[in-house]
PDB file of N, CA and C in Angstrom:
ATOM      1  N   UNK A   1      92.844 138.551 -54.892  1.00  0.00           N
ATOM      2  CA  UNK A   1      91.581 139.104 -55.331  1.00  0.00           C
ATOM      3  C   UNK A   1      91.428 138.871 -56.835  1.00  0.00           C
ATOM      4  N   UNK A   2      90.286 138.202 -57.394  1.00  0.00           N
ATOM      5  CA  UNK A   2      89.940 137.986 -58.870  1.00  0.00           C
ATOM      6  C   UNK A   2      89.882 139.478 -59.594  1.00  0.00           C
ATOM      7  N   UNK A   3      90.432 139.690 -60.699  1.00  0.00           N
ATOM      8  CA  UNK A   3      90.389 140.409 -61.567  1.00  0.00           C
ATOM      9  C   UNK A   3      89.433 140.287 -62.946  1.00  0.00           C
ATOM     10  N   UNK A   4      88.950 141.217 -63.172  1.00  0.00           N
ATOM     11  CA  UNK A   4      87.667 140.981 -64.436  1.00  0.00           C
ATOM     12  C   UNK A   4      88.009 141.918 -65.516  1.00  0.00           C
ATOM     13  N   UNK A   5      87.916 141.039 -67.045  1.00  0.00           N
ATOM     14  CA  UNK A   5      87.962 141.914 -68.085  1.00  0.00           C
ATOM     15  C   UNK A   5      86.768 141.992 -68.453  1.00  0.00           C
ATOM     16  N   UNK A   6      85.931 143.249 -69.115  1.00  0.00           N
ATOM     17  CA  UNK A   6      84.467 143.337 -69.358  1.00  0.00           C
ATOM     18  C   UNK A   6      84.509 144.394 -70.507  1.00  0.00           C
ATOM     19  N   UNK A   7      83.603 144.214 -71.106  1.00  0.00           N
ATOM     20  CA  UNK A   7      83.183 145.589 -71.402  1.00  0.00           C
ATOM     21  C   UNK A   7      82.159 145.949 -71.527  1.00  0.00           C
ATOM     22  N   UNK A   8      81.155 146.639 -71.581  1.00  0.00           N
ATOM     23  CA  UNK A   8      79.980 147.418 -71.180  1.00  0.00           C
ATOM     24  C   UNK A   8      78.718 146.942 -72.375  1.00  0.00           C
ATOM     25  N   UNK A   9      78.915 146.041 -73.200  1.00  0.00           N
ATOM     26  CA  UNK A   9      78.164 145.631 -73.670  1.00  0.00           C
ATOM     27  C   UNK A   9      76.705 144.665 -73.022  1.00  0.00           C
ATOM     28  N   UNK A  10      75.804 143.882 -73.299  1.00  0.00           N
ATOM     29  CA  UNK A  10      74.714 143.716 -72.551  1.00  0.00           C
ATOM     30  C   UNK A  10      75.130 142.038 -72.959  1.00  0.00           C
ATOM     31  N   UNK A  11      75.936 141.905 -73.824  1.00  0.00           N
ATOM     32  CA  UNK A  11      75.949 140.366 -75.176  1.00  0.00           C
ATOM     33  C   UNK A  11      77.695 139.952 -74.411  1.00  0.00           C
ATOM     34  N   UNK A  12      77.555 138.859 -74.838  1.00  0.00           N
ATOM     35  CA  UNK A  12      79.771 138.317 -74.904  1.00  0.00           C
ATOM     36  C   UNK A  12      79.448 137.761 -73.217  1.00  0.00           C
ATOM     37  N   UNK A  13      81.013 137.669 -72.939  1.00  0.00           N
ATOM     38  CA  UNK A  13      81.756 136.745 -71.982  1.00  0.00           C
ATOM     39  C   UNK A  13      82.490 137.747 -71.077  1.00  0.00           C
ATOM     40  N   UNK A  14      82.554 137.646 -70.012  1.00  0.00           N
ATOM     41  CA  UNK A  14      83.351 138.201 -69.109  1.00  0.00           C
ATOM     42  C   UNK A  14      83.917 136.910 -68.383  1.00  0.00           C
ATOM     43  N   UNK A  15      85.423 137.358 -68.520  1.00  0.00           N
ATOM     44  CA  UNK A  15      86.467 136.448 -68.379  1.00  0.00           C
ATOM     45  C   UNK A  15      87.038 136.995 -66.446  1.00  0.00           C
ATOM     46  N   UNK A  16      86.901 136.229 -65.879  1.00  0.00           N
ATOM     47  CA  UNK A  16      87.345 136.553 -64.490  1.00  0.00           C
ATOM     48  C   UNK A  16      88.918 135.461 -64.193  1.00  0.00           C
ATOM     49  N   UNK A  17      89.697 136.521 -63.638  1.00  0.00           N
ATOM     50  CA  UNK A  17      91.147 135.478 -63.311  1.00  0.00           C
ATOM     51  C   UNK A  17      90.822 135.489 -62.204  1.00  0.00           C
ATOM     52  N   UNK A  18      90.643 134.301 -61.746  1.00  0.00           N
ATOM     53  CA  UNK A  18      90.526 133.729 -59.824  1.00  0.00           C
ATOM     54  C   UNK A  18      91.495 133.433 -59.515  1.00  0.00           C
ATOM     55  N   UNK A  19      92.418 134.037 -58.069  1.00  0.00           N
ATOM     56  CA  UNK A  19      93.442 133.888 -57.336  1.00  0.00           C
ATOM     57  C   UNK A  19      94.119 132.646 -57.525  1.00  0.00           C
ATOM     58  N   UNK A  20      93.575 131.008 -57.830  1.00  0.00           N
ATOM     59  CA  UNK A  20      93.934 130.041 -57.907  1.00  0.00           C
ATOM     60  C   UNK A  20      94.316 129.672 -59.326  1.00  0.00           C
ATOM     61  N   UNK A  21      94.459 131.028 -60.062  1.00  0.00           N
ATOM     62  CA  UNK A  21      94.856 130.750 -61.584  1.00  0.00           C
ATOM     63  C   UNK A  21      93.715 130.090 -62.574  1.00  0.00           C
ATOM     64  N   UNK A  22      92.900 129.528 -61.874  1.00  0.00           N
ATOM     65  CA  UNK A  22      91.527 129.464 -63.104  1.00  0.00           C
ATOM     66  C   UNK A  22      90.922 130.651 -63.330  1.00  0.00           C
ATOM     67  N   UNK A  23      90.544 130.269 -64.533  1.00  0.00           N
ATOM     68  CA  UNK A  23      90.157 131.477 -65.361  1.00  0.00           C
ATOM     69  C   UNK A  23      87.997 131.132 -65.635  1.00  0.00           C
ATOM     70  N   UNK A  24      87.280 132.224 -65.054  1.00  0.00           N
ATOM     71  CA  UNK A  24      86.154 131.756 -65.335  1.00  0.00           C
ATOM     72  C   UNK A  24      85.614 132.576 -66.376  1.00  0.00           C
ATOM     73  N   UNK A  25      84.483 132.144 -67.154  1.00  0.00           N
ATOM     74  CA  UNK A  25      84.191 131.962 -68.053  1.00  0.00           C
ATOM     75  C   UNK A  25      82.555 132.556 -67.710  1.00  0.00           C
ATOM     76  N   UNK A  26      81.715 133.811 -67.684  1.00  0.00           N
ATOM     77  CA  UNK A  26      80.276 134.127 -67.595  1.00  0.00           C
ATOM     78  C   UNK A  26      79.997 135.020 -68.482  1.00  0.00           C
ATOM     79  N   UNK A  27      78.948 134.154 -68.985  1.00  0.00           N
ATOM     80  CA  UNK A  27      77.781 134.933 -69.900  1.00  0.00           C
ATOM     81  C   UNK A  27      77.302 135.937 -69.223  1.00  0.00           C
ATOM     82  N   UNK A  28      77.338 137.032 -70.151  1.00  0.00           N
ATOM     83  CA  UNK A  28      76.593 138.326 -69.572  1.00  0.00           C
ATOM     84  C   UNK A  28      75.087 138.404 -69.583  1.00  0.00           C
ATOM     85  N   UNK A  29      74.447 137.320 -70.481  1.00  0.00           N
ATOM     86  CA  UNK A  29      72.947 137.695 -70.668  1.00  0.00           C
ATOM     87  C   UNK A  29      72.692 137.074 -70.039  1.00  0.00           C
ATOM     88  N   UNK A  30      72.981 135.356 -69.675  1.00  0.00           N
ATOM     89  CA  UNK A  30      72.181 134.832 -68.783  1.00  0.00           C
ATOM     90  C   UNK A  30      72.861 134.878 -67.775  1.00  0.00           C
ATOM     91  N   UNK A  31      73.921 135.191 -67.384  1.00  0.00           N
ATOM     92  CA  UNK A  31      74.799 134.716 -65.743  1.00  0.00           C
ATOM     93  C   UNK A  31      75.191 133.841 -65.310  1.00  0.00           C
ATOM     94  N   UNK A  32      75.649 132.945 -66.600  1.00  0.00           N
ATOM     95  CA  UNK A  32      76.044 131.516 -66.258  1.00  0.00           C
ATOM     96  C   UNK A  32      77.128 131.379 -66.696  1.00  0.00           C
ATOM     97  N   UNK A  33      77.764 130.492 -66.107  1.00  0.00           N
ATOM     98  CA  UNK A  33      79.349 130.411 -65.113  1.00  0.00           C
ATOM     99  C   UNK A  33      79.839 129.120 -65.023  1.00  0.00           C
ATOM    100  N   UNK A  34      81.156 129.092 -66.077  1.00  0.00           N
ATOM    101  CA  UNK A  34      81.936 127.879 -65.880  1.00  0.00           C
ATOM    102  C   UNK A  34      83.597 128.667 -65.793  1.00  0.00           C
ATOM    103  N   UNK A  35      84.546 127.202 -65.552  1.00  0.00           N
ATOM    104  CA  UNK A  35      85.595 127.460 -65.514  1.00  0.00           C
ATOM    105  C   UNK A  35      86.613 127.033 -66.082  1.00  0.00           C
ATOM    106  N   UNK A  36      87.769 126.841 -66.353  1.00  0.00           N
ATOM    107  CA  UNK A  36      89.011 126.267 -67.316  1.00  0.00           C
ATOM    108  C   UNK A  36      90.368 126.831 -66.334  1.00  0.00           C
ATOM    109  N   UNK A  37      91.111 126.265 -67.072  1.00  0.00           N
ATOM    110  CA  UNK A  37      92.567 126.520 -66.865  1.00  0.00           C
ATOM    111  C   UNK A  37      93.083 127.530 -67.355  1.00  0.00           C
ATOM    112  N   UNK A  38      92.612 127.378 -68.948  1.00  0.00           N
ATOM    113  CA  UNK A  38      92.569 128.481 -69.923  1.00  0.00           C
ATOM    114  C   UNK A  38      91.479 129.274 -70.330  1.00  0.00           C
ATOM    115  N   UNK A  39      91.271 130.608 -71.166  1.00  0.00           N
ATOM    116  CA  UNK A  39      90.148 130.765 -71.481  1.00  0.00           C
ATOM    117  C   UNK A  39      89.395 129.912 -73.015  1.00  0.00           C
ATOM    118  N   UNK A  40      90.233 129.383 -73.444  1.00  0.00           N
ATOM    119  CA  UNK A  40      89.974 128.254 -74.348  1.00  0.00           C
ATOM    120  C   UNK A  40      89.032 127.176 -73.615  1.00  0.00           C
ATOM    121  N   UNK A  41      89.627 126.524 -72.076  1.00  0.00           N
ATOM    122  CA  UNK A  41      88.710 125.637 -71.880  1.00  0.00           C
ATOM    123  C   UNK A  41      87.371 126.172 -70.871  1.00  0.00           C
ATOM    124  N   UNK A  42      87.993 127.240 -70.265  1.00  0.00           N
ATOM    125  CA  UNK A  42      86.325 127.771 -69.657  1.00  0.00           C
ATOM    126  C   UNK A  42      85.492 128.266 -70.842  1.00  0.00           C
ATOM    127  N   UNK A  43      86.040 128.325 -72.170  1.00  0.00           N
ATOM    128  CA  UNK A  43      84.793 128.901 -73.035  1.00  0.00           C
ATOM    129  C   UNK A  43      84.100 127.368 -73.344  1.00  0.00           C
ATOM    130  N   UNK A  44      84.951 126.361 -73.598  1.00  0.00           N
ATOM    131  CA  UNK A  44      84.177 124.712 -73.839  1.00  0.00           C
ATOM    132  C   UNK A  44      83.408 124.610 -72.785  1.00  0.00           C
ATOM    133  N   UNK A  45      83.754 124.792 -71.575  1.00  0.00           N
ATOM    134  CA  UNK A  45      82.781 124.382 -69.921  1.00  0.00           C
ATOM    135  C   UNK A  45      81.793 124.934 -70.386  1.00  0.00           C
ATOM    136  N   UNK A  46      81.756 126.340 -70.534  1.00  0.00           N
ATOM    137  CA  UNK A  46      80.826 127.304 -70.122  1.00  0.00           C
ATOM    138  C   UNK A  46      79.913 127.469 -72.033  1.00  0.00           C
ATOM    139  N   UNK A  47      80.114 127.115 -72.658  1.00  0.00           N
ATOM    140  CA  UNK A  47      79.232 126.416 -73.749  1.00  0.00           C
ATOM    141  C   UNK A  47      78.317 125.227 -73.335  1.00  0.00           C
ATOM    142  N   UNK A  48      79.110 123.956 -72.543  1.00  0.00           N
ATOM    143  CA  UNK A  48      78.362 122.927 -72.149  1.00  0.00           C
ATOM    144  C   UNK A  48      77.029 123.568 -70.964  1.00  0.00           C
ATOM    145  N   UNK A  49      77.697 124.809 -69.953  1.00  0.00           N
ATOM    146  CA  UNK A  49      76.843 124.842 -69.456  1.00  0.00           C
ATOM    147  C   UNK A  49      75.827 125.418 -69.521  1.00  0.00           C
ATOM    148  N   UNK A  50      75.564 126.365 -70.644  1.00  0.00           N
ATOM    149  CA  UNK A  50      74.513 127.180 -71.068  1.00  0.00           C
ATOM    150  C   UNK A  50      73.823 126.173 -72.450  1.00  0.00           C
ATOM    151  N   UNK A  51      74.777 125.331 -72.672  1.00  0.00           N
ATOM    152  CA  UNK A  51      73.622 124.242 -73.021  1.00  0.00           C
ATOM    153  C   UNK A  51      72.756 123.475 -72.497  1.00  0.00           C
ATOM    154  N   UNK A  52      72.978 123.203 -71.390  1.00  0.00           N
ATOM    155  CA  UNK A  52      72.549 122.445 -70.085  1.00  0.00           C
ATOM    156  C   UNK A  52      71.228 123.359 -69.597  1.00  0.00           C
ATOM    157  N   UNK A  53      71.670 124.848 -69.286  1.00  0.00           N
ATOM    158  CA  UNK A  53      71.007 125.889 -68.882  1.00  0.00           C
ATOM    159  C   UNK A  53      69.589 126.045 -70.107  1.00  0.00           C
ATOM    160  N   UNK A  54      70.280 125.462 -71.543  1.00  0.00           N
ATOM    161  CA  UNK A  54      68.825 126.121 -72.374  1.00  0.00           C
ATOM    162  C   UNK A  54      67.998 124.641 -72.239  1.00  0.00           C
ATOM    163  N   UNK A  55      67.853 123.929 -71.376  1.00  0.00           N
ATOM    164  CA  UNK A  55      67.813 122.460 -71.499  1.00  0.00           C
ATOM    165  C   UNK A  55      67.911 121.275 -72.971  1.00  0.00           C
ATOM    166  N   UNK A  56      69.419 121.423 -73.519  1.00  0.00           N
ATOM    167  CA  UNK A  56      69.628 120.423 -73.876  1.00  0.00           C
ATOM    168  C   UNK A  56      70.154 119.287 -73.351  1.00  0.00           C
ATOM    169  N   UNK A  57      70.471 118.631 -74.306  1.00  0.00           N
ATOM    170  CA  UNK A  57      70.813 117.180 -72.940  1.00  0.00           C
ATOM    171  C   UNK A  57      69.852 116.236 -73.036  1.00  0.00           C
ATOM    172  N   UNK A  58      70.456 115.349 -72.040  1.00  0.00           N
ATOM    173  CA  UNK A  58      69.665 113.857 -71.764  1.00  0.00           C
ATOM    174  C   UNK A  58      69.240 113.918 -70.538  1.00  0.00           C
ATOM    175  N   UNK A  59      67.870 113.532 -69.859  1.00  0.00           N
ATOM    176  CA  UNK A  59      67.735 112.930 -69.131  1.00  0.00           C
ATOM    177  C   UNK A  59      68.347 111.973 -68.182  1.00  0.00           C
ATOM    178  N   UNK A  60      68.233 112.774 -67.304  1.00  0.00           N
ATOM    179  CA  UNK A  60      69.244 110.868 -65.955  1.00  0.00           C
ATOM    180  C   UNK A  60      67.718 110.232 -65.761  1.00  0.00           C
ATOM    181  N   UNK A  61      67.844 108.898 -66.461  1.00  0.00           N
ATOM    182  CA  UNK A  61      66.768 107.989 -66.070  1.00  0.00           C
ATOM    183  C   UNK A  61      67.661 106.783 -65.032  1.00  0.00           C
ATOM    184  N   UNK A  62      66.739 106.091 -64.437  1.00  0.00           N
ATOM    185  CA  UNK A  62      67.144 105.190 -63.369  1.00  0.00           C
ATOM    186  C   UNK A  62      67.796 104.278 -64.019  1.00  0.00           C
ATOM    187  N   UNK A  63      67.591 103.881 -65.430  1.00  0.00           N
ATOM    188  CA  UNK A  63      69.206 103.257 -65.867  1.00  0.00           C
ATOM    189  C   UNK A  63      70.039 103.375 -65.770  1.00  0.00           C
ATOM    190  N   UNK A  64      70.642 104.752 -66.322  1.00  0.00           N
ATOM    191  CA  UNK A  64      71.563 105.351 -66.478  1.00  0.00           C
ATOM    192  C   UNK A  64      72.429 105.034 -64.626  1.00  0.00           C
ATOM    193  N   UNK A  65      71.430 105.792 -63.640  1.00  0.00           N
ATOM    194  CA  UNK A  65      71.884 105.912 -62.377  1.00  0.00           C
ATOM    195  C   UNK A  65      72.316 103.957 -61.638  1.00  0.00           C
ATOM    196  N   UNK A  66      71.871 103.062 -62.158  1.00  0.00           N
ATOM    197  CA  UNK A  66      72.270 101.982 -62.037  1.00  0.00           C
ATOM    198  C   UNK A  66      73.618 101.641 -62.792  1.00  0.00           C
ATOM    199  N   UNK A  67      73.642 101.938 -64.464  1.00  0.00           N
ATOM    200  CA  UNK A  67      74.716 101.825 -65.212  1.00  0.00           C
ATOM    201  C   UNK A  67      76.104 102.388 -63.943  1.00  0.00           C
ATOM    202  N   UNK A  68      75.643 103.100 -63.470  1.00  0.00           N
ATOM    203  CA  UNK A  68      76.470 104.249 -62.673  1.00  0.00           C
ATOM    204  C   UNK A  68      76.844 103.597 -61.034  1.00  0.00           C
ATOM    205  N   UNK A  69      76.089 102.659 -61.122  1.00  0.00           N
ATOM    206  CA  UNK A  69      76.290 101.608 -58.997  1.00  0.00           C
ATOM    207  C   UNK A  69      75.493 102.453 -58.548  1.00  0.00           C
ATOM    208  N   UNK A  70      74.708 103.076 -58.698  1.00  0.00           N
ATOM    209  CA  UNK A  70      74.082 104.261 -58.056  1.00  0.00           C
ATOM    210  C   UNK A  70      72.550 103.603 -57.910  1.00  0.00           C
ATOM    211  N   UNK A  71      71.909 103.841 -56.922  1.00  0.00           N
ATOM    212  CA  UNK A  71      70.190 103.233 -56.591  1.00  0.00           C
ATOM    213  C   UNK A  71      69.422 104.195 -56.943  1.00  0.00           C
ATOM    214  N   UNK A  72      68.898 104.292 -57.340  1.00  0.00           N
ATOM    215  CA  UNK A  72      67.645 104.977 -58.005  1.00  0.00           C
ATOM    216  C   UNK A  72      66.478 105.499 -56.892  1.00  0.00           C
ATOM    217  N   UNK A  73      66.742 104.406 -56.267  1.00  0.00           N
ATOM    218  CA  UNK A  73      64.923 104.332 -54.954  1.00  0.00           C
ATOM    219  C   UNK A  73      65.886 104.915 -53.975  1.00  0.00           C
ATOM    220  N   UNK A  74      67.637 105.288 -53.787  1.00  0.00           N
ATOM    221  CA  UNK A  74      68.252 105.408 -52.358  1.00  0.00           C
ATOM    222  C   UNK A  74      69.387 106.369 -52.618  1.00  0.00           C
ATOM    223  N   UNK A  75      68.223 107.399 -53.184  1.00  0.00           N
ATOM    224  CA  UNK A  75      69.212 108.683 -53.367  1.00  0.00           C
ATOM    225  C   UNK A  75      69.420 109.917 -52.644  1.00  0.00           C
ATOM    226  N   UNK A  76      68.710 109.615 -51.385  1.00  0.00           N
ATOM    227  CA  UNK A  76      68.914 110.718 -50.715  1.00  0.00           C
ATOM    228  C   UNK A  76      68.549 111.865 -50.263  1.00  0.00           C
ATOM    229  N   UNK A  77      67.757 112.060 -51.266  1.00  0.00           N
ATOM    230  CA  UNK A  77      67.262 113.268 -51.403  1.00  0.00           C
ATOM    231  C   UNK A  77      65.681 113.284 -51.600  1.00  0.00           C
ATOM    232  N   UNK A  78      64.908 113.847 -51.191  1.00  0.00           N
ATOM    233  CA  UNK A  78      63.844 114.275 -51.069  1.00  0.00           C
ATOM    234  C   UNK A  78      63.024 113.727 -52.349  1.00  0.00           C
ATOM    235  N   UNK A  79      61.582 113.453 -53.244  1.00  0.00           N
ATOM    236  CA  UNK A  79      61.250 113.426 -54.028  1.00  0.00           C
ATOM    237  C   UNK A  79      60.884 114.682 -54.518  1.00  0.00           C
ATOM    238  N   UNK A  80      61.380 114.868 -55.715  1.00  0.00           N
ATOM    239  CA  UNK A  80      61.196 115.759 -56.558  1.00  0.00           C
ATOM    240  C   UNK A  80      59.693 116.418 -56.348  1.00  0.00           C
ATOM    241  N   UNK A  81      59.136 117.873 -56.595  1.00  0.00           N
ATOM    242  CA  UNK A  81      58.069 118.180 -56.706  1.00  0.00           C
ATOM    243  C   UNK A  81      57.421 117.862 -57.779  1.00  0.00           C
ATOM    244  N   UNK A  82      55.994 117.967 -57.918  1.00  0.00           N
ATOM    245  CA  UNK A  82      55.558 117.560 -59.423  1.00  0.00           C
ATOM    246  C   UNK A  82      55.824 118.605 -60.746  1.00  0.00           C
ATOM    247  N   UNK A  83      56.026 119.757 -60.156  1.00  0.00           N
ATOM    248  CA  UNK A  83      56.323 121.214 -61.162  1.00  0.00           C
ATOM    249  C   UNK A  83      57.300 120.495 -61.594  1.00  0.00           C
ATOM    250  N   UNK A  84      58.607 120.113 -61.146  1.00  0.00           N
ATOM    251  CA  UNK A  84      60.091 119.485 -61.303  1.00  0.00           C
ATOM    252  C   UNK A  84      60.110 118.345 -62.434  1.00  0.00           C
ATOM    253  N   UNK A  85      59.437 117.515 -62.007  1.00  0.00           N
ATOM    254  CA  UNK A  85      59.497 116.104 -63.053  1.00  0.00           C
ATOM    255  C   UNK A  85      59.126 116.130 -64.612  1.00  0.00           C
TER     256      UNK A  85
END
């Protein structure tokens, strides 16, 4: 069973130890959730991912997904809605 250190603040990190020895890494304000080995590297994950979350970052354009062997037109998945794009 995962164990959680917290404290009652609304701001900071709550550090969860998961049975498999990773250690996760969630923001209390927004609820976003990465993981590490250590809490050193779930705090790097979980920085990248609330950067991701405030949308920084790059774009995946259909280059990129070619750079990658990947098809652009044969991905599988549904076309995006227009709200989305």
């Amino acid at each position: 069973m995962a164990s959680t250190t917290r404290d009652n603040r609304a701001d900071g990190v709550e550090f969860i130890h998961e049975d498999d020895g990773r250690i996760t890494a969630r923001d209390l304000e927004t609820g976003v959730a990465s993981y590490g080995e250590t809490k050193a590297e779930a705090l790097v994950m979980l920085a990248e991912a609330l950067s991701l979350y405030a949308g920084e970052g790059e774009r995946v354009i259909d280059e990129t997904l070619r750079e990658l062997g990947l098809d652009p037109e044969n991905t599988g998945y549904e076309p995006l809605p227009e709200f989305m794009q």
